[in-house]
PDB file of N, CA and C in Angstrom:
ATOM      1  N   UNK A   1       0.840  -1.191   0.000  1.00  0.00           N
ATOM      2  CA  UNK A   1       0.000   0.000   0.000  1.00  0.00           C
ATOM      3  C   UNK A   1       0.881   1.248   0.000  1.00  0.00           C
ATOM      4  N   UNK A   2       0.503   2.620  -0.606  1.00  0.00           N
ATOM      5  CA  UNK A   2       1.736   3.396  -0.456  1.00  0.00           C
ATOM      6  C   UNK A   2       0.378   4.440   0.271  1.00  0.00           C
ATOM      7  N   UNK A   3       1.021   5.285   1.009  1.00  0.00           N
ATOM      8  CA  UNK A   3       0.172   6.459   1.655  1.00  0.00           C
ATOM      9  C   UNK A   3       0.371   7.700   0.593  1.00  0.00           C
ATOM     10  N   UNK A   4      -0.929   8.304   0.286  1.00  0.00           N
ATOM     11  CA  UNK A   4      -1.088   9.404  -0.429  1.00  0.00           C
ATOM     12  C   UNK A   4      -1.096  10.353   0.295  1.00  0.00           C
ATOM     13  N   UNK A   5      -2.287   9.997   1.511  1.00  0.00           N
ATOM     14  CA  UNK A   5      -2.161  11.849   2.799  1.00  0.00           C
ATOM     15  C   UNK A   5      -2.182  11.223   3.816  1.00  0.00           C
ATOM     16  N   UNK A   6      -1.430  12.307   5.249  1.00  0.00           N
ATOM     17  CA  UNK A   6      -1.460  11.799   6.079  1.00  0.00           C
ATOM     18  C   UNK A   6      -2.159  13.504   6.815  1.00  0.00           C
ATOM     19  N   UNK A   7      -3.141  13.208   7.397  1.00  0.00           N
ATOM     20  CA  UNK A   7      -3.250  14.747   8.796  1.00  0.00           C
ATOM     21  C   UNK A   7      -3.304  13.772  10.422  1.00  0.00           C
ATOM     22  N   UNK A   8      -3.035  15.175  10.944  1.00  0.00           N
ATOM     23  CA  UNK A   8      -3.100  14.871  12.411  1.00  0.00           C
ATOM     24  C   UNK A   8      -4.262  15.864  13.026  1.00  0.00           C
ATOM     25  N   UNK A   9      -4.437  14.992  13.825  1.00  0.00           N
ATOM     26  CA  UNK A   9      -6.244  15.346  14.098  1.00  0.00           C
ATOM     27  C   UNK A   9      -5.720  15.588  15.935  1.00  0.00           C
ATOM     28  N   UNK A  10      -5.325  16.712  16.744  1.00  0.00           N
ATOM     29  CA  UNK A  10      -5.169  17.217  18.053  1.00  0.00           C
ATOM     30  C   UNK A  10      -6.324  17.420  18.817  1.00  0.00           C
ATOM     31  N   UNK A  11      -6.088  17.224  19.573  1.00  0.00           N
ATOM     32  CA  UNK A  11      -6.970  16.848  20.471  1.00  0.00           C
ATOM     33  C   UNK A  11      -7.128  17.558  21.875  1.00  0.00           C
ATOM     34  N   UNK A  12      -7.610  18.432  22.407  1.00  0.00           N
ATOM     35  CA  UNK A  12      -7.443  19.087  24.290  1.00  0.00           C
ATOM     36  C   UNK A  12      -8.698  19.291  24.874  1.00  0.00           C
ATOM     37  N   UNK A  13      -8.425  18.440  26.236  1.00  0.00           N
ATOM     38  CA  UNK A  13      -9.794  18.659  26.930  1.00  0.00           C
ATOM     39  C   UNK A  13      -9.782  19.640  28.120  1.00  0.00           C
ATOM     40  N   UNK A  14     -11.138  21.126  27.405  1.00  0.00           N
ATOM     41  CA  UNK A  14     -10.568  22.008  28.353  1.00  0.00           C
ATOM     42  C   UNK A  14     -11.694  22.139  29.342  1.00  0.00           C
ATOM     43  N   UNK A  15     -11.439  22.709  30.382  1.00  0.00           N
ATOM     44  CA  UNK A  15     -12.471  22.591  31.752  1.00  0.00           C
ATOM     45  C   UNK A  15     -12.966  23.953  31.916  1.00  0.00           C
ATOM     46  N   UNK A  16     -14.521  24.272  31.941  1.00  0.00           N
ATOM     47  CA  UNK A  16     -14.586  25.704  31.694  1.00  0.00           C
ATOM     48  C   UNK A  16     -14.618  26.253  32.869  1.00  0.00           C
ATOM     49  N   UNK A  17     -15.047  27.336  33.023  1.00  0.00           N
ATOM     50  CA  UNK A  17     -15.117  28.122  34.780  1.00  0.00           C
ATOM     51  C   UNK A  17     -16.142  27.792  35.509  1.00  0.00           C
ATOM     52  N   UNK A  18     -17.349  27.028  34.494  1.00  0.00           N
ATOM     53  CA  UNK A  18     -18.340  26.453  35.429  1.00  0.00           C
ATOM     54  C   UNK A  18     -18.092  24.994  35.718  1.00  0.00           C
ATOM     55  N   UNK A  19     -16.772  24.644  35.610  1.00  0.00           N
ATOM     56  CA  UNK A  19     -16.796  22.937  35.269  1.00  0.00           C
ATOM     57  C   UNK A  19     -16.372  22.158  34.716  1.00  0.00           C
ATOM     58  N   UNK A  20     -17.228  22.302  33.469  1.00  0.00           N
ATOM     59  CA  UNK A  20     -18.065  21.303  32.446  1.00  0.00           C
ATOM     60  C   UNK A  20     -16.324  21.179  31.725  1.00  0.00           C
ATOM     61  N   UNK A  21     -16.168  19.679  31.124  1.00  0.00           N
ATOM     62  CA  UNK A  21     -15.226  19.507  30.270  1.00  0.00           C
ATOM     63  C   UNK A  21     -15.659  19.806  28.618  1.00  0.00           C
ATOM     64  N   UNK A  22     -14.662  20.036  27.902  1.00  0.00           N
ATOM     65  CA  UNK A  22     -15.155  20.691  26.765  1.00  0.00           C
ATOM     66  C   UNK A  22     -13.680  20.179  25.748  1.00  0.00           C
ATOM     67  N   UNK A  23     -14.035  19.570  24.800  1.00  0.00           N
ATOM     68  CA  UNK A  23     -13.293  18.889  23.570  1.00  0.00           C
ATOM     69  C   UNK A  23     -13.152  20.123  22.584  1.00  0.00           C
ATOM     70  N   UNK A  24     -11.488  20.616  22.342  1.00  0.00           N
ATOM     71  CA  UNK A  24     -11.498  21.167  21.291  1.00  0.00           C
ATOM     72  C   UNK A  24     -10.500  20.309  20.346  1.00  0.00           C
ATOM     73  N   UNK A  25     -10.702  20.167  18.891  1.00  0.00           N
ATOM     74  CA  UNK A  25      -9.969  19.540  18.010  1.00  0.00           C
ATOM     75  C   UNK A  25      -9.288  20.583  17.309  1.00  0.00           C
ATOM     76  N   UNK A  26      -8.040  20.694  16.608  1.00  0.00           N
ATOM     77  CA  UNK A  26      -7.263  21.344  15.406  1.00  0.00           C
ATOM     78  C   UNK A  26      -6.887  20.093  14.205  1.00  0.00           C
ATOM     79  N   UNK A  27      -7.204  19.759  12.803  1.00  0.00           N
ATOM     80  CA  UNK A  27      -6.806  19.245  12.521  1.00  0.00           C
ATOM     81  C   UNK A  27      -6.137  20.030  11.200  1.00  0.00           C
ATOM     82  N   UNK A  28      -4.574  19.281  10.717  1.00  0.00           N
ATOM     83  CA  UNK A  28      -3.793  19.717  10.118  1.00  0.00           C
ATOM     84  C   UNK A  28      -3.930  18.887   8.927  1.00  0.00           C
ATOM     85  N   UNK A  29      -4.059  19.015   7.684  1.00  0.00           N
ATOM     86  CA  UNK A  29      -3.877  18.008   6.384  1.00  0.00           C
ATOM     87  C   UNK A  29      -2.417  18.227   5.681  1.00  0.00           C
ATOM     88  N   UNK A  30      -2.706  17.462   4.742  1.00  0.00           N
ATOM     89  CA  UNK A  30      -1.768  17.415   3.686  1.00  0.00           C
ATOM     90  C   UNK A  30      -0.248  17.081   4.223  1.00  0.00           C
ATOM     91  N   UNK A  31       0.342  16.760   5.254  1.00  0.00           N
ATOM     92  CA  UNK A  31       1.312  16.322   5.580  1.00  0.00           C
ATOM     93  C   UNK A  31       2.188  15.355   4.978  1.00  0.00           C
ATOM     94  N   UNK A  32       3.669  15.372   5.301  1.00  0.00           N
ATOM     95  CA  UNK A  32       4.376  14.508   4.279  1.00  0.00           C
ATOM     96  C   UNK A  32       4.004  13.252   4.622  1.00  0.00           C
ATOM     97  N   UNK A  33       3.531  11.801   3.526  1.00  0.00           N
ATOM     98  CA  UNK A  33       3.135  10.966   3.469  1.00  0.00           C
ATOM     99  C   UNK A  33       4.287   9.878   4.220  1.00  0.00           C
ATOM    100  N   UNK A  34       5.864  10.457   4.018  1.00  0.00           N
ATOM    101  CA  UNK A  34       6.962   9.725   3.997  1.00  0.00           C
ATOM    102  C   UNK A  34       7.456  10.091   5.783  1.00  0.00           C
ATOM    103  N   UNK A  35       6.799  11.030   6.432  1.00  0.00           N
ATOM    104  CA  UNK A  35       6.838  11.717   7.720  1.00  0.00           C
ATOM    105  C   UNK A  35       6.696  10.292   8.711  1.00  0.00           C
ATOM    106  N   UNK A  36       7.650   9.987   9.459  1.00  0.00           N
ATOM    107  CA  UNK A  36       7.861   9.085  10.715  1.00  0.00           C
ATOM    108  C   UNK A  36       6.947   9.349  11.914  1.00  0.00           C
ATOM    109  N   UNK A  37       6.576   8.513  12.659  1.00  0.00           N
ATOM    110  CA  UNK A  37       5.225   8.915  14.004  1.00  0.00           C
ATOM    111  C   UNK A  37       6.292   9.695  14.819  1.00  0.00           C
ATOM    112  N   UNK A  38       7.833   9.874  15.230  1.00  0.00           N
ATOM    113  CA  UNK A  38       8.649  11.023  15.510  1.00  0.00           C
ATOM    114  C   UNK A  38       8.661  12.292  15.062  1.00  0.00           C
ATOM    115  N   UNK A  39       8.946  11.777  13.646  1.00  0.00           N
ATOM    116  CA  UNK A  39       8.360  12.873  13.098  1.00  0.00           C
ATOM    117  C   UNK A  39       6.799  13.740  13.412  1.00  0.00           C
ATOM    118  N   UNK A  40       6.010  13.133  13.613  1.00  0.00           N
ATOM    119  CA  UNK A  40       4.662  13.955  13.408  1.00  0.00           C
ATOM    120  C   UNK A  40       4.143  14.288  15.009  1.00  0.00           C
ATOM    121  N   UNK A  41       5.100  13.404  15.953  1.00  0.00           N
ATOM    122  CA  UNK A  41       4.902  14.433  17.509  1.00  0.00           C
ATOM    123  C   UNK A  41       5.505  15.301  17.623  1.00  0.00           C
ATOM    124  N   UNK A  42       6.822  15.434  16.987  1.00  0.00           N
ATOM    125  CA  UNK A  42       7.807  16.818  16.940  1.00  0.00           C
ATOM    126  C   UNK A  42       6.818  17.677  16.345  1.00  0.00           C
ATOM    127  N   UNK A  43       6.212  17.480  14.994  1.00  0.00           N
ATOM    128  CA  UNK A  43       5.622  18.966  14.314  1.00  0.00           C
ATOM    129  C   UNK A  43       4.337  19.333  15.486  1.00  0.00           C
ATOM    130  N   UNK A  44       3.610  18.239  16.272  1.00  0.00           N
ATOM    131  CA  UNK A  44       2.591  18.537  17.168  1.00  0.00           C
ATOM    132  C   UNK A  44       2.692  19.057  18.265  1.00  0.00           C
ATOM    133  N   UNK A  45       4.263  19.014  18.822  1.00  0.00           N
ATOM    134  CA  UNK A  45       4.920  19.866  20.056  1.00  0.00           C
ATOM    135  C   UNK A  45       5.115  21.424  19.197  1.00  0.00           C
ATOM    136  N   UNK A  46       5.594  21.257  17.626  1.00  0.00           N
ATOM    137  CA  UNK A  46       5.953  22.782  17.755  1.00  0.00           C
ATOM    138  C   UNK A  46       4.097  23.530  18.120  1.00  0.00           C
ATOM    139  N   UNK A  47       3.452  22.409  17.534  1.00  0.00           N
ATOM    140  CA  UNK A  47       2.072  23.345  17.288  1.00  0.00           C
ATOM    141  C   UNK A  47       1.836  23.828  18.297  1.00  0.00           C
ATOM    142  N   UNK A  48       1.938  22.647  19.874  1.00  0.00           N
ATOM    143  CA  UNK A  48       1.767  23.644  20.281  1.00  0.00           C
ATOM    144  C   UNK A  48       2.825  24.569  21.174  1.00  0.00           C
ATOM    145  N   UNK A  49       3.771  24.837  20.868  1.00  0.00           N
ATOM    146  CA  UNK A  49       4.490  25.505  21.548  1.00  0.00           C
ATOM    147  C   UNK A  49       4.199  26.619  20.888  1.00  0.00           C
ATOM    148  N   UNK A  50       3.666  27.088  19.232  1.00  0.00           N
ATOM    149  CA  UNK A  50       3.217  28.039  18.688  1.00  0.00           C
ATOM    150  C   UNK A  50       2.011  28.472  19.533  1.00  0.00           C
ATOM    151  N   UNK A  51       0.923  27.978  19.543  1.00  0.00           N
ATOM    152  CA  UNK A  51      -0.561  28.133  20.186  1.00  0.00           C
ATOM    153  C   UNK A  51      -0.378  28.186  21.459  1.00  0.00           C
ATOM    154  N   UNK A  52       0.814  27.739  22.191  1.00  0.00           N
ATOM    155  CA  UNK A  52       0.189  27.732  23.862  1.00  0.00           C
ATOM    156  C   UNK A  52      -1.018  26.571  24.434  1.00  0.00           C
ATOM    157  N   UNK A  53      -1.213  25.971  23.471  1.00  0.00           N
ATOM    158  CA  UNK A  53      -2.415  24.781  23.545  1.00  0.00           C
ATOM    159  C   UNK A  53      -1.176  23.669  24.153  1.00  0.00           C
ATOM    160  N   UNK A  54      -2.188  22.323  25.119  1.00  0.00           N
ATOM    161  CA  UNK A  54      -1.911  21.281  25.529  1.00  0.00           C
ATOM    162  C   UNK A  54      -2.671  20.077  24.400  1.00  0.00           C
ATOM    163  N   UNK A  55      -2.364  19.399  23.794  1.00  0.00           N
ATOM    164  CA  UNK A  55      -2.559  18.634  23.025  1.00  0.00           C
ATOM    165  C   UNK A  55      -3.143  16.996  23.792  1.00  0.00           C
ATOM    166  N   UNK A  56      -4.268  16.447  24.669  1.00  0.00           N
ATOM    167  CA  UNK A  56      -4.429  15.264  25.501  1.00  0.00           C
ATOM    168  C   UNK A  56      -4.571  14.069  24.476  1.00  0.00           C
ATOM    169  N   UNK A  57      -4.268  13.916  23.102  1.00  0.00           N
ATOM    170  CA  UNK A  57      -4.383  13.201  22.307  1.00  0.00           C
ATOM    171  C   UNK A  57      -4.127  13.552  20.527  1.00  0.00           C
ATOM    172  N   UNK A  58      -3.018  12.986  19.934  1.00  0.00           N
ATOM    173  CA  UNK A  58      -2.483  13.383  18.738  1.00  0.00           C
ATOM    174  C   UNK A  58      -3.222  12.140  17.946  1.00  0.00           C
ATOM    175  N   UNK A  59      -3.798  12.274  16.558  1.00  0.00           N
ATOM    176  CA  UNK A  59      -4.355  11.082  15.746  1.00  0.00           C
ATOM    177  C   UNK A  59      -3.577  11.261  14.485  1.00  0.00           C
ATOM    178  N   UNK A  60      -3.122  10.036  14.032  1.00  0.00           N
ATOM    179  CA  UNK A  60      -2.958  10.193  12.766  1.00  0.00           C
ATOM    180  C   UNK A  60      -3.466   9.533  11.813  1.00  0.00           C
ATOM    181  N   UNK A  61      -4.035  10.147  10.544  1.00  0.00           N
ATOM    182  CA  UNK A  61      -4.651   9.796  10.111  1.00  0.00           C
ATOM    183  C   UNK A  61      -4.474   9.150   8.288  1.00  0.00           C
ATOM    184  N   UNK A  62      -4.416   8.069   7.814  1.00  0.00           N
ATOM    185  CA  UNK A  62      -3.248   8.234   6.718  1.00  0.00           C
ATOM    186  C   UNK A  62      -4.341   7.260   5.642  1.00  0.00           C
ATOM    187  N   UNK A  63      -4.168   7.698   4.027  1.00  0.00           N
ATOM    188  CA  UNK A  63      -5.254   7.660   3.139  1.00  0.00           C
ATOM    189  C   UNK A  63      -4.095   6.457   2.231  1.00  0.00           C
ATOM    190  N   UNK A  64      -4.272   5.799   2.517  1.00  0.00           N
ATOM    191  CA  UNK A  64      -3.611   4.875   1.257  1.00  0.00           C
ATOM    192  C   UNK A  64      -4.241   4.522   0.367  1.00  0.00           C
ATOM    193  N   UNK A  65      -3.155   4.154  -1.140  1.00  0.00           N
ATOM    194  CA  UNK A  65      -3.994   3.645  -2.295  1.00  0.00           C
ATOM    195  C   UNK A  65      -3.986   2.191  -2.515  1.00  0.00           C
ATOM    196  N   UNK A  66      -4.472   1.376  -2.905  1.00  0.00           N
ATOM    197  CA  UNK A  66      -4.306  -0.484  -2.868  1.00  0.00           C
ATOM    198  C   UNK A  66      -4.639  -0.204  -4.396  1.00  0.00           C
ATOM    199  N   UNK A  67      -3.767  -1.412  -5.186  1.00  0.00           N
ATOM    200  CA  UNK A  67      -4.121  -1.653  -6.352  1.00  0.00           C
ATOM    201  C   UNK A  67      -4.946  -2.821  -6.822  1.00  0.00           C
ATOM    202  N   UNK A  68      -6.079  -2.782  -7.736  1.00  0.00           N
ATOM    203  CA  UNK A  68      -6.721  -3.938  -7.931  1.00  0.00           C
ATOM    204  C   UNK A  68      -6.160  -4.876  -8.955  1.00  0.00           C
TER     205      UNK A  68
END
């Protein structure tokens, strides 16, 4: 199978002032197909060291082609 796309789908669960837990997602596409799972927590630490966001779950998500 060869991978065509890969995104990462982030994940943080934030707690509001009344409480309640609250799911926010960021997801990123088009990523290099040839990109290592090292690879793709390093680019998810810079994200968030850019944003200031805590990340409680990184997904990756990857589109392969199969030939018939």
């Amino acid at each position: 199978m060869n991978t065509k796309q890969v995104a990462l789908i982030l994940t943080q669960n934030i707690i509001t002032p009344e409480g309640k837990t609250s799911k926010s997602t960021r997801k990123i596409n088009q990523l290099n197909p040839d990109a290592t799972n090292d690879d793709l927590r390093r680019f998810a630490t810079i994200i968030e060291t850019l944003t200031g966001e805590h990340y409680d779950q990184v997904e990756v998500v990857k589109t392969s082609i199969i030939s018939m």
